[in-house]
Every structure is written in C-alpha cells, then in structure tokens.
Protein backbone atom coordinates (compact mmCIF):
# COMPACT_ATOMS: atom_id res chain seq x y z
CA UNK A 1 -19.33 -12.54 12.77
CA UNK A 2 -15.61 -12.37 14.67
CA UNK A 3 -17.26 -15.25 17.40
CA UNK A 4 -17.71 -17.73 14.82
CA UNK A 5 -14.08 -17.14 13.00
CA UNK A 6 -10.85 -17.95 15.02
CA UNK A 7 -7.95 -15.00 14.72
CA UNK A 8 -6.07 -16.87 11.51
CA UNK A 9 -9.17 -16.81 9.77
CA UNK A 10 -10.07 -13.31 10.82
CA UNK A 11 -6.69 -12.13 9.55
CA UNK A 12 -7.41 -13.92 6.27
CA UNK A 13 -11.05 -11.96 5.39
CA UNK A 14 -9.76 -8.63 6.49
CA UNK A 15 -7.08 -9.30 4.04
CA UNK A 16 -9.68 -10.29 1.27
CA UNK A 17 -11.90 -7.27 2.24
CA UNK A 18 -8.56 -5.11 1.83
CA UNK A 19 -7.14 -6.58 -1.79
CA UNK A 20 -10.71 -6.29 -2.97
CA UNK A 21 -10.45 -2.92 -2.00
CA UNK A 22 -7.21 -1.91 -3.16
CA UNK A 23 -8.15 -3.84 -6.06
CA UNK A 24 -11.06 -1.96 -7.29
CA UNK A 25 -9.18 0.94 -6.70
CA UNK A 26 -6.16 0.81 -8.91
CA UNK A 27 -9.05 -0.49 -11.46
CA UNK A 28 -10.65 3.06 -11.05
CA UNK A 29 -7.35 4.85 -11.20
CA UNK A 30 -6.62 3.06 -14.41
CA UNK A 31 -9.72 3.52 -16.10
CA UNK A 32 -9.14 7.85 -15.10
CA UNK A 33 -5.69 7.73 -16.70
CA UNK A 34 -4.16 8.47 -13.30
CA UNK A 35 -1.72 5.42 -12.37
CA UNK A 36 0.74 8.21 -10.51
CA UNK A 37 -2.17 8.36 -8.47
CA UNK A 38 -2.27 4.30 -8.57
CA UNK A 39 1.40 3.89 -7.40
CA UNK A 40 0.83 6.42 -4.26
CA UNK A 41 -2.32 4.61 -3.16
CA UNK A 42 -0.10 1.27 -3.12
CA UNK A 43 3.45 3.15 -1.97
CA UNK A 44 1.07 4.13 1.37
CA UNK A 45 -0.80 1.35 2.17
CA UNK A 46 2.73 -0.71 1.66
CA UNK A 47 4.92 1.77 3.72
CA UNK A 48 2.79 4.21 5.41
CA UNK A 49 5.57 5.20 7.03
CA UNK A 50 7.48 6.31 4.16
CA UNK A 51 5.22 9.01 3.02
CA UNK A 52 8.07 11.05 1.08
CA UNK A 53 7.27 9.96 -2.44
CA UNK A 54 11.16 10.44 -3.44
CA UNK A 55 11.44 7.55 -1.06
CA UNK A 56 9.21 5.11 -2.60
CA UNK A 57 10.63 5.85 -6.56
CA UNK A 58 14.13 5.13 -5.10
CA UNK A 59 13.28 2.12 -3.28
CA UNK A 60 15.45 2.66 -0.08
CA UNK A 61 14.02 3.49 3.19
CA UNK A 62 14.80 7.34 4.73
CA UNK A 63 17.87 5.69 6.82
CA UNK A 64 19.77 4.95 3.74
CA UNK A 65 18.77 7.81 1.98
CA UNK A 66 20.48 9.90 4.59
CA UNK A 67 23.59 7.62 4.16
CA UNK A 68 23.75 8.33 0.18
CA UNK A 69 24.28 11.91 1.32
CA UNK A 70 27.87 13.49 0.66
C-alpha cells in the first residue's frame, strides 16, 4: 500500500483513518450519554501531553498554570 502513495498522501489517509476513528467514537460516547468521556478522548488525542484534565477545562498549558499561582 505505502509504495504506491508518496509521504503527503500517506499523511492524508492516516489522517482519514484517524477522524473516522475519532469520529465514530464521540458518536458512541454520545449515543451512552457520556460526552465527559467524549471531551477526554479529544483533550488526549489533541494534547497528549497535557493529561491533567484541570488543564484542558482551563485552556492554558501547565507553564501558565504555574504562573497564575500566587
């Protein structure tokens, strides 16, 4: 499959084959009731590196969390 498809193109399934995914997902998580469970699945594939869910609600990154500090 990958010999046939340059490395744009490559980049652009994988990110069909991901969206899908996420996709039918958040569908599932909607149709349980459980969106909180919705927003974490997006707040870690988005920032995996901000895994602190305080983090993602606020919408600033740990660094200027730590600054808001007294």
């Amino acid at each position: 499959m990958y010999g046939i498809y340059d490395k744009e193109e490559q980049e652009e399934i994988g990110f069909q084959i991901l969206e899908s995914q996420l996709f039918s997902t958040l569908t599932e998580f909607k149709n349980l009731g459980k969106m909180h469970h919705a927003m974490l699945v997006i707040a870690q594939i988005l920032a995996p590196d901000w895994c602190d869910i305080s983090v993602f609600m606020t919408g600033k990154n740990p660094e200027e969390l730590e600054e808001d500090e007294p």
